[in-house]
Protein backbone atom coordinates (compact mmCIF):
# COMPACT_ATOMS: atom_id res chain seq x y z
CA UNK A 1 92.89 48.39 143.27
CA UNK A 2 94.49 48.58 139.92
CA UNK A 3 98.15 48.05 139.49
CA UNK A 4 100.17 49.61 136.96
CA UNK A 5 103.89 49.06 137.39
CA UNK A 6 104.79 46.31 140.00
CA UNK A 7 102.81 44.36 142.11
CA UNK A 8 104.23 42.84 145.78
CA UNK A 9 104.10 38.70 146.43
CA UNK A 10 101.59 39.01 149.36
CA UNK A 11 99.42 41.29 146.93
CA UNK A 12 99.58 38.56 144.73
CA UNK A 13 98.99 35.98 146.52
CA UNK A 14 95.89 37.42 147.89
CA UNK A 15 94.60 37.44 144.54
CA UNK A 16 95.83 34.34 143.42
CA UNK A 17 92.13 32.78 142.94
CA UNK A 18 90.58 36.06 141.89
CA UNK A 19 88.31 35.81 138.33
CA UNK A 20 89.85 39.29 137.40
CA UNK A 21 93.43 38.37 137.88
CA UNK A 22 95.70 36.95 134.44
CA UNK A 23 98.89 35.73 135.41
CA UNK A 24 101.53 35.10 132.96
CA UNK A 25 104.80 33.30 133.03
CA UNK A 26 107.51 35.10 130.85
CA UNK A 27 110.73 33.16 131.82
CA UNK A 28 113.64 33.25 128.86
CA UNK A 29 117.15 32.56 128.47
CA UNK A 30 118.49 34.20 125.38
CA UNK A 31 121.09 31.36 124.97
CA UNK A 32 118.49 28.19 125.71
CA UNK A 33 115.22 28.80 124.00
CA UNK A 34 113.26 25.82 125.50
CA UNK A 35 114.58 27.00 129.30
CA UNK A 36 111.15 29.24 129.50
CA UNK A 37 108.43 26.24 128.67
CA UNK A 38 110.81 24.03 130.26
CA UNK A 39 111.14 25.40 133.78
CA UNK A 40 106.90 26.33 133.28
CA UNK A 41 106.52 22.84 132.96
CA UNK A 42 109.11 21.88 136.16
CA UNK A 43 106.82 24.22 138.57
CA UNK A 44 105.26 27.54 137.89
CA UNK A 45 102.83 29.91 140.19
CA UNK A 46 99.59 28.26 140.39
CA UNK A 47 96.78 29.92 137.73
CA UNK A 48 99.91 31.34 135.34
CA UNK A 49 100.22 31.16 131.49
CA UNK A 50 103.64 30.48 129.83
CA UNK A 51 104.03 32.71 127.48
CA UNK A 52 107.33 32.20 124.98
CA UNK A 53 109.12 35.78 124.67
CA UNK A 54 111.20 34.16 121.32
CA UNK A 55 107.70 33.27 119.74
CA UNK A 56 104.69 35.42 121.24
CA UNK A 57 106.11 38.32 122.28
CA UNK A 58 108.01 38.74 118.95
CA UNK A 59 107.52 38.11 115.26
CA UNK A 60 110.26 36.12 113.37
CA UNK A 61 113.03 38.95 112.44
CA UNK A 62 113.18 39.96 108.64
CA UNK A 63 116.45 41.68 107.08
CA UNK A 64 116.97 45.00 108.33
CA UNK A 65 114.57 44.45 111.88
CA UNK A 66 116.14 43.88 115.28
CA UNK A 67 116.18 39.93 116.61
CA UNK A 68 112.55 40.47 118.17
CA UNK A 69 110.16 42.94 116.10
CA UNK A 70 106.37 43.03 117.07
CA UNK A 71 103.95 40.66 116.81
CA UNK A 72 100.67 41.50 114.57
CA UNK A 73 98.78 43.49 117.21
CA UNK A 74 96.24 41.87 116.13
CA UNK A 75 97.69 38.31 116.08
CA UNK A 76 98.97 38.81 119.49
CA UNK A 77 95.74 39.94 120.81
CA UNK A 78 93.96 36.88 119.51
CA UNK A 79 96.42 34.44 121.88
CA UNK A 80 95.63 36.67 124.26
CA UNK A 81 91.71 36.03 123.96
CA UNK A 82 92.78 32.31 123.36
CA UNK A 83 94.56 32.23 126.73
CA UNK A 84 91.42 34.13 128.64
CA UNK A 85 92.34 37.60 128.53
CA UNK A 86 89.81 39.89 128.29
CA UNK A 87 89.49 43.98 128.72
CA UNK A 88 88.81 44.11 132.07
CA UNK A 89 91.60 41.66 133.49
CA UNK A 90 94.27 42.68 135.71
CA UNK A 91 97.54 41.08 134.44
CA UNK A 92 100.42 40.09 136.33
CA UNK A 93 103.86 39.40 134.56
CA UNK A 94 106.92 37.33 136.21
CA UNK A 95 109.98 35.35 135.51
CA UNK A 96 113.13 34.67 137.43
CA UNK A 97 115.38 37.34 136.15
CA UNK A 98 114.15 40.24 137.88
CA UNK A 99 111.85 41.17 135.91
CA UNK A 100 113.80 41.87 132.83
CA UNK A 101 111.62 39.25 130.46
CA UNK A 102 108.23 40.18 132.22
CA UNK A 103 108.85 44.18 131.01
CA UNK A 104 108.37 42.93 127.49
CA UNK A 105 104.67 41.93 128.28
CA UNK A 106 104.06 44.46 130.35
CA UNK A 107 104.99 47.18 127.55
CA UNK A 108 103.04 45.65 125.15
CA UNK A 109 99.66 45.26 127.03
CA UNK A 110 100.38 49.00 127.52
CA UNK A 111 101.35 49.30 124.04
CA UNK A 112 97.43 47.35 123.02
CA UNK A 113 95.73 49.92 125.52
CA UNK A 114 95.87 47.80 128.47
CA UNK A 115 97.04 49.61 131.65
CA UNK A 116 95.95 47.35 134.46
CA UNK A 117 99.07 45.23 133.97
CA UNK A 118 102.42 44.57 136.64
CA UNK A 119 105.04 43.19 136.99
CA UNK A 120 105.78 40.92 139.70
CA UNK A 121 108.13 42.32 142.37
CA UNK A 122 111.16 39.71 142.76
CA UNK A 123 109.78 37.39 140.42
CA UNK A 124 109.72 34.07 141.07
CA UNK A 125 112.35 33.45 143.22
CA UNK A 126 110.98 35.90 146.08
CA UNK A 127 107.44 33.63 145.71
CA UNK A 128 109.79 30.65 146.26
CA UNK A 129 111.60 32.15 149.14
CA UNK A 130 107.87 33.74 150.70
CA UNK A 131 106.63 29.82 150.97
CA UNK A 132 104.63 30.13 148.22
CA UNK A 133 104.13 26.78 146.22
CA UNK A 134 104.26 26.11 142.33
CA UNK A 135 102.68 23.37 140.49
CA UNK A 136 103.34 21.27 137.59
CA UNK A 137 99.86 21.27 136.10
CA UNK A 138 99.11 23.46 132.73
CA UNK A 139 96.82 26.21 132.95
CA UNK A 140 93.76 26.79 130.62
CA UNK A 141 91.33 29.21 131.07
CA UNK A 142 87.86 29.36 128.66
CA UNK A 143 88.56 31.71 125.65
CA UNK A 144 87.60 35.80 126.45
CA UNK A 145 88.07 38.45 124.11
CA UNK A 146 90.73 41.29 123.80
CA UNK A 147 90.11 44.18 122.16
CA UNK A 148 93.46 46.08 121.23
CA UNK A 149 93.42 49.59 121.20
CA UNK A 150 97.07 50.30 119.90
CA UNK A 151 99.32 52.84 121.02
CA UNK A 152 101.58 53.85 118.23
CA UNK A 153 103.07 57.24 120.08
CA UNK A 154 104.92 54.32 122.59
CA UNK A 155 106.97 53.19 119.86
CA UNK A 156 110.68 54.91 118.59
CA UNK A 157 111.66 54.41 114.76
CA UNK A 158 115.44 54.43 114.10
CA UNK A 159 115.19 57.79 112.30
CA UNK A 160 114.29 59.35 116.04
CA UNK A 161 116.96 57.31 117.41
CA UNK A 162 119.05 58.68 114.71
CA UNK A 163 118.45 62.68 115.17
CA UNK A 164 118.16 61.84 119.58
CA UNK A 165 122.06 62.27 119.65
CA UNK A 166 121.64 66.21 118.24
CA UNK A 167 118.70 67.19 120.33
CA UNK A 168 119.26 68.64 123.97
CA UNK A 169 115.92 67.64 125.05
CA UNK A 170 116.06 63.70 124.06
CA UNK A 171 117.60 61.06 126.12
CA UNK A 172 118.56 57.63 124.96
CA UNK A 173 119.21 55.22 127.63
CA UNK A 174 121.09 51.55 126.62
CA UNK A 175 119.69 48.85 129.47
CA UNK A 176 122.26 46.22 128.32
CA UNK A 177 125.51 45.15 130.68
CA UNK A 178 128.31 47.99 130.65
CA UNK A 179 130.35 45.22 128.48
CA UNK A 180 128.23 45.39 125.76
CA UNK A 181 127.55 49.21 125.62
CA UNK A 182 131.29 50.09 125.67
CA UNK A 183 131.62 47.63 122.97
CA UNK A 184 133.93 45.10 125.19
CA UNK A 185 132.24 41.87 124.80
CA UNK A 186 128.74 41.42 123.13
CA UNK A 187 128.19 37.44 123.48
CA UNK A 188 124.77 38.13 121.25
CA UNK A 189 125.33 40.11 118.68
CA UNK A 190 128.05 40.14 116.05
CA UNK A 191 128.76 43.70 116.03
CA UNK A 192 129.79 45.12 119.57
CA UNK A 193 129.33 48.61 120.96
CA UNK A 194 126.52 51.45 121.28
CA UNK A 195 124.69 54.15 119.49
CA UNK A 196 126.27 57.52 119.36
CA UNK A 197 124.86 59.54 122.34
CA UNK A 198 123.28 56.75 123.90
CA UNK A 199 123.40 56.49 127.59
CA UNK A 200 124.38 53.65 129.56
CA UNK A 201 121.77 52.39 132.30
CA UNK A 202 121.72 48.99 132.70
CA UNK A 203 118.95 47.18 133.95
CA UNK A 204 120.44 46.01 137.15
CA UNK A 205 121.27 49.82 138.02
CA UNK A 206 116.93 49.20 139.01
CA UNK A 207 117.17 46.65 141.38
CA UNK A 208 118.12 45.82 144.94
CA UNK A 209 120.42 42.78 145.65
CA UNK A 210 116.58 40.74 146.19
CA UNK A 211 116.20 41.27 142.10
CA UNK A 212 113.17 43.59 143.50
CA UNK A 213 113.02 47.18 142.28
CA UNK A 214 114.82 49.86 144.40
CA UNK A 215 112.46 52.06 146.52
CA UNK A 216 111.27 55.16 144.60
CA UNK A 217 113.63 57.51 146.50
CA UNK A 218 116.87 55.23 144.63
CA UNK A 219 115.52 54.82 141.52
CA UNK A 220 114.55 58.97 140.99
CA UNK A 221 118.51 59.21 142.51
CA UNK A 222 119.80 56.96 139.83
CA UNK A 223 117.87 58.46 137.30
CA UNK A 224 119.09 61.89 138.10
CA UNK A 225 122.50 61.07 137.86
CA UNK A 226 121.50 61.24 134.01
CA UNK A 227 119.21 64.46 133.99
CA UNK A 228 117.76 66.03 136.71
CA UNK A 229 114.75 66.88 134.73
CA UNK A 230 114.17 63.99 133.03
CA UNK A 231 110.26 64.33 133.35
CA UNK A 232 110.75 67.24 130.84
CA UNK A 233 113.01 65.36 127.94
CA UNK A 234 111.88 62.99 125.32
CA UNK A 235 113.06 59.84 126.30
CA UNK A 236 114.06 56.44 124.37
CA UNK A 237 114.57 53.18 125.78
CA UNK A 238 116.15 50.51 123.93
CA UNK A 239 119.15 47.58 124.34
CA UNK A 240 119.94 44.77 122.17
CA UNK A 241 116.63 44.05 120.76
CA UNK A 242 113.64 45.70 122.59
CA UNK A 243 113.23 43.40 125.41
CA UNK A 244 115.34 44.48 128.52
CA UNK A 245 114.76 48.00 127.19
CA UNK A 246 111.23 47.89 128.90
CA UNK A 247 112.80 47.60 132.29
CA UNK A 248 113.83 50.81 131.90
CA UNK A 249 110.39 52.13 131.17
CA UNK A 250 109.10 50.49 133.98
CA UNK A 251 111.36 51.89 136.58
CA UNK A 252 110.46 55.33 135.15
CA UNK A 253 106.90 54.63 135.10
CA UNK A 254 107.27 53.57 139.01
CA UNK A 255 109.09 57.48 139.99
CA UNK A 256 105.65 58.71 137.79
CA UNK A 257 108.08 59.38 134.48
CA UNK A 258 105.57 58.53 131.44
CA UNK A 259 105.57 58.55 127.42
CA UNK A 260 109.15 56.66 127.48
CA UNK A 261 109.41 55.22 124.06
CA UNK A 262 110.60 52.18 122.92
CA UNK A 263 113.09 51.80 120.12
CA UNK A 264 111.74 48.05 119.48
CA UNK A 265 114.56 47.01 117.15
CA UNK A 266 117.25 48.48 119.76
CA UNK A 267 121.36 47.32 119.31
CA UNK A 268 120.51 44.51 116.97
CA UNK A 269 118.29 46.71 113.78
CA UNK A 270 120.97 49.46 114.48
CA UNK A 271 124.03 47.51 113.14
CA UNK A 272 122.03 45.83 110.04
CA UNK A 273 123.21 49.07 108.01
CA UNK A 274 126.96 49.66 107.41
CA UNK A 275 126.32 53.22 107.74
CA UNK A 276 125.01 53.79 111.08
CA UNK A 277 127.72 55.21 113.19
CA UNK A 278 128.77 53.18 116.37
CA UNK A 279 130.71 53.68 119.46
CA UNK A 280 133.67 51.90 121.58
CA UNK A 281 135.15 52.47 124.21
CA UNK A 282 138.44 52.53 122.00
CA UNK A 283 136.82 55.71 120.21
CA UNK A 284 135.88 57.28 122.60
């Protein structure tokens, strides 16, 4: 069996020893960069990779990019060969915040052509809770190779995120807290508030009080409190800077809701010109 979107804890752990499995440790704060490699190195799933969202997942961010542009795709697919990944691998992505770190990876092993990738349903936690050990010993697997195969159609420039708030058939959904969007509080960035016709969904709106994803039948009933046809609009997924954003695509990949692109510099490349409009909840 391939998996696509998520992937259960017994699932996993079935497959824990399997040759054909990757596992990959995404954990991040935003606020403590050395909380991902330091809670890998406390106790992680047995056979998992750390992998540092701030430094492999992203490049370093230039003037005018959001706080996490894309990696080389070929740079990042050569740590991925380094770190035993190979064409054929299933990957499985977790962390401890319900999946919203994980969705990163598992957008951009879709984004290199890779589509036997999940995420792990309740992260780490629910493996904790199942009776499922960790261990404190690094992982290393003997060097594969990845071939990248990249998908340039998954990714939203700011000029489509620019015209999506005059076209009927194009949704743009904002995964960050309802504080942020509405421009109340935004502890990241320095400029609060949300595109112009952007729609707030927040990431937690896809889970169930377990940080696992809501069944199918809630998430499609969720989603069509947007758009009832959202399987026939152009859709764009973004949030501060390109990482939550992918939870979003993921919970409309699981209701069988494809092509969502990803505006990869999100909140944070939107403010970097004066002259992008924004929106408060005091203007509106």
């Amino acid at each position: 069996m391939v998996y696509k979107t998520i992937i259960s804890i017994d699932d996993l752990k079935n497959n824990l020893n399997n040759d054909d499995f990757l596992i990959f440790d995404s954990r991040c704060d935003i606020k403590d960069s050395g909380y991902g490699i330091d809670s890998y190195t406390e106790g992680h799933i047995p056979n998992s990779i750390f992998v540092d969202v701030d430094t492999d997942l992203a490049s370093e961010k230039r003037p005018g990019t959001g706080r996490h542009p894309l990696p080389d795709p070929n740079t990042f697919s050569e740590k991925l060969s380094h770190w035993g990944m190979s064409n054929n691998k299933q990957v499985v992505v977790y962390d401890d915040a319900g999946g919203a770190f994980a969705g990163r990876l598992w957008w951009m092993l879709k984004w290199l052509g890779h589509e036997a990738v999940a995420v792990l349903d309740g992260g780490l936690n629910s493996w904790v809770k199942g009776g499922n050990k960790l261990v404190t010993t690094p992982t290393v697997f003997e060097k594969a190779h990845f071939e990248p195969c990249v998908q340039e159609n998954m990714i939203a420039k700011v000029e489509d995120v620019e015209e999506a708030q005059f076209k009927m058939n194009t949704i743009l959904l904002d995964a960050r807290s309802k504080e942020r969007y509405q421009g109340i509080n935004d502890p990241v960035d320095p400029i609060a508030g949300h595109v112009p016709g952007a729609i707030s969904h927040p990431l937690g709106t896809n889970l169930d009080k377990t940080a696992k994803f809501r069944r199918k039948e809630d998430l499609q009933h969720n989603f069509n409190k947007i758009s009832n046809d959202m399987k026939d609009k152009e859709i764009i997924s973004m949030c501060g800077s390109g990482i939550t954003a992918c939870h979003n695509i993921l919970a409309l990949e699981i209701i069988g809701i494809r092509d969502v692109k990803l505006y990869v510099g999100s909140w944070s490349e939107w403010i970097t010109d004066a002259n992008r409009p924004i929106v408060t909840i005091k203007s509106n």
